[in-house]
C-alpha atoms as a PDB file:
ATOM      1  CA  UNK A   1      88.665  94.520 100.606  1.00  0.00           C
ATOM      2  CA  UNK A   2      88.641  90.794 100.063  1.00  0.00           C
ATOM      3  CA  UNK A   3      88.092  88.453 102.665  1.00  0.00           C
ATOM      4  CA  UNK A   4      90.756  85.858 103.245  1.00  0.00           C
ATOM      5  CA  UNK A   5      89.423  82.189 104.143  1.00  0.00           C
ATOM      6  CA  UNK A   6      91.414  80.528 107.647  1.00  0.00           C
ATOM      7  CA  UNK A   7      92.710  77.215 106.574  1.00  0.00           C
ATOM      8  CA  UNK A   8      90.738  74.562 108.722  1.00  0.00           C
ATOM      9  CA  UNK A   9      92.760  74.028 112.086  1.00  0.00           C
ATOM     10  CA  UNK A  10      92.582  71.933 114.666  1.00  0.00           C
ATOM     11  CA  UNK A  11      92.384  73.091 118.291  1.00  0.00           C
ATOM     12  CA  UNK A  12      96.409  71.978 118.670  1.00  0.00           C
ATOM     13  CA  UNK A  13      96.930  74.268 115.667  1.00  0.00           C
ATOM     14  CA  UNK A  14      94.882  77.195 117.602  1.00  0.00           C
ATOM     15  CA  UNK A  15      96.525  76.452 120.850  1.00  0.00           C
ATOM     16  CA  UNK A  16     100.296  76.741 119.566  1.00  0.00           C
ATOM     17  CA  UNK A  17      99.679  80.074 117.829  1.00  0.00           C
ATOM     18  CA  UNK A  18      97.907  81.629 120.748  1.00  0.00           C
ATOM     19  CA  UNK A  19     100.913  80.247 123.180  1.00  0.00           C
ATOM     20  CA  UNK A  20     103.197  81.685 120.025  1.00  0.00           C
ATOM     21  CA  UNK A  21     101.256  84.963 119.949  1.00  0.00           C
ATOM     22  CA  UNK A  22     101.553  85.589 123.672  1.00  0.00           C
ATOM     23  CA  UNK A  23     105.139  84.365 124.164  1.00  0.00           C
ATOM     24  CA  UNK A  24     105.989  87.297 121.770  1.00  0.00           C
ATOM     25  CA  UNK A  25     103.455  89.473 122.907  1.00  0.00           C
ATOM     26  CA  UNK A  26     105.872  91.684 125.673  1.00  0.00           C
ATOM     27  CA  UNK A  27     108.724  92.026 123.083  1.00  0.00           C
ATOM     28  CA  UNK A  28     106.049  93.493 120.283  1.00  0.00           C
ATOM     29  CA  UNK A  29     104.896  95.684 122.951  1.00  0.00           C
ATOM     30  CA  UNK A  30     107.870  96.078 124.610  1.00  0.00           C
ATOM     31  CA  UNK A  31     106.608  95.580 127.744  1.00  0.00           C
ATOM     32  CA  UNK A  32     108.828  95.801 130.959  1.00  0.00           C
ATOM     33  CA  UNK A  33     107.544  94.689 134.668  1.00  0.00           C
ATOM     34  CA  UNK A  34     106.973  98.386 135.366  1.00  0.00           C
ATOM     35  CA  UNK A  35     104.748  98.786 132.598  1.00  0.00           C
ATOM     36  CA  UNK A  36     102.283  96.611 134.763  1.00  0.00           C
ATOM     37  CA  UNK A  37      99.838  98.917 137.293  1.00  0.00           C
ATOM     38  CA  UNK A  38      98.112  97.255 139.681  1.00  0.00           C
ATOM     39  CA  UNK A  39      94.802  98.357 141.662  1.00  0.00           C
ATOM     40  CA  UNK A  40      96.626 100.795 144.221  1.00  0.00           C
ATOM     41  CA  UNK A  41      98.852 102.500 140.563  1.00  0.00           C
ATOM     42  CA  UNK A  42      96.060 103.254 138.816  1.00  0.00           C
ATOM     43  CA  UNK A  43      93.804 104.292 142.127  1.00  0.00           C
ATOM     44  CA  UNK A  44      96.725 106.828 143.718  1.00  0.00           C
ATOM     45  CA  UNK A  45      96.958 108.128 139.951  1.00  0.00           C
ATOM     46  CA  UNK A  46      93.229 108.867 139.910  1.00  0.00           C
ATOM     47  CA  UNK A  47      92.483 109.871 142.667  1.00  0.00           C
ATOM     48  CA  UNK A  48      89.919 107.277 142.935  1.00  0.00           C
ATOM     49  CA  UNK A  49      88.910 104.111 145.330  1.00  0.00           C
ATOM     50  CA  UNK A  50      89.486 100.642 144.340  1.00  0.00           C
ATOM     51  CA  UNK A  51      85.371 100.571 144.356  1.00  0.00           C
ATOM     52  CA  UNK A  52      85.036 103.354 141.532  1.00  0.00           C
ATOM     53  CA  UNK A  53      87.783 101.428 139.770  1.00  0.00           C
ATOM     54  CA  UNK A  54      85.795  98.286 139.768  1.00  0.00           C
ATOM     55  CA  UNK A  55      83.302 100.119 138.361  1.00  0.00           C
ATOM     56  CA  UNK A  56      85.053 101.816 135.524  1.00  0.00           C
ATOM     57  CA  UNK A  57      86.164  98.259 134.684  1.00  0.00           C
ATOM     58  CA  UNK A  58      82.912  96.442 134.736  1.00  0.00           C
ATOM     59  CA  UNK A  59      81.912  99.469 132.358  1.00  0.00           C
ATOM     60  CA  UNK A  60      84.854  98.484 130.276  1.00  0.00           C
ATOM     61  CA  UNK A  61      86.197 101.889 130.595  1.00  0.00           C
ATOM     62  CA  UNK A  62      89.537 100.991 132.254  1.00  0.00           C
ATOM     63  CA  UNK A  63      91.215  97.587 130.233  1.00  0.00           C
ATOM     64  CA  UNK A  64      92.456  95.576 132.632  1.00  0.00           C
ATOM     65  CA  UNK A  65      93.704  91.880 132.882  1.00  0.00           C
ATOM     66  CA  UNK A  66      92.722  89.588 135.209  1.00  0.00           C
ATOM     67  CA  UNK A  67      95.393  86.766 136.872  1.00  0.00           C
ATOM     68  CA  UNK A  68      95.105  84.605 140.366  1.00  0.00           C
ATOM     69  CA  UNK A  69      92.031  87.321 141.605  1.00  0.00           C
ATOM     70  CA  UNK A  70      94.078  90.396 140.747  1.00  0.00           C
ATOM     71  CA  UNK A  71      93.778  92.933 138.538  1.00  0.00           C
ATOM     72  CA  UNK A  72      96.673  94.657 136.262  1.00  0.00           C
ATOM     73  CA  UNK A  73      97.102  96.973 133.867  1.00  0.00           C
ATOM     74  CA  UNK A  74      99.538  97.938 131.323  1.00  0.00           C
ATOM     75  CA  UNK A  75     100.596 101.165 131.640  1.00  0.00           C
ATOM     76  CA  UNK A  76     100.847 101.728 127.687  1.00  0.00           C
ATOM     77  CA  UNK A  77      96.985 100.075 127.116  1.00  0.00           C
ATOM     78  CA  UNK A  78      96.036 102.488 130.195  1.00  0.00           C
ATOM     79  CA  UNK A  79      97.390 105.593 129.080  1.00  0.00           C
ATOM     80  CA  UNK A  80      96.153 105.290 125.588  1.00  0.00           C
ATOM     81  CA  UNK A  81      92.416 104.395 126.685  1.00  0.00           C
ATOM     82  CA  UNK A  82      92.939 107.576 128.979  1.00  0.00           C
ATOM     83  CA  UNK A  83      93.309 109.680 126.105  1.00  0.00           C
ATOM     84  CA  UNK A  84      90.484 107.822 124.628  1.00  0.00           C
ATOM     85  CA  UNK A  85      87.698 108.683 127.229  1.00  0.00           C
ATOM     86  CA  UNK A  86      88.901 112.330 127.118  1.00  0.00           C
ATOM     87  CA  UNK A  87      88.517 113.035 123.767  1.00  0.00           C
ATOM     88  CA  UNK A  88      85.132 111.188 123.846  1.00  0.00           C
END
């Protein structure tokens, strides 16, 4: 497998293709607003407290993104890594 060489870019260059990248992001996943879990989804699902959630995210077991001090997850990313950690 050959490696391909990244043009030079400037940070302007970088900055529209992330904000490019992310504007399309939901309709590659198909994302909908109740695709997104927050701490109380995830915790009632299992059966756990927001403290052992923490936990399984500082471990980086549970994905998570992080906006305004809250945490959410998308139900899709969640269910997946789920599936992960059991088979591990």
């Amino acid at each position: 497998m050959s490696k391909k060489s990244l043009p030079h870019l400037h940070y302007n260059d970088v900055q529209h293709y992330y904000e490019q990248a992310i504007a399309e992001l939901p309709s590659i996943l198909n994302i909908q607003k109740s695709d997104i879990l927050t701490d109380q989804d995830v915790c009632e699902y299992l059966q756990i407290s927001v403290k052992t959630l923490r936990k399984f995210c500082r471990e980086d077991k549970i994905p998570y993104t992080r906006l305004g001090g809250r945490y959410y997850y998308i139900r899709q990313v969640f269910a997946l890594n789920l599936l992960k950690l059991c088979n591990d």
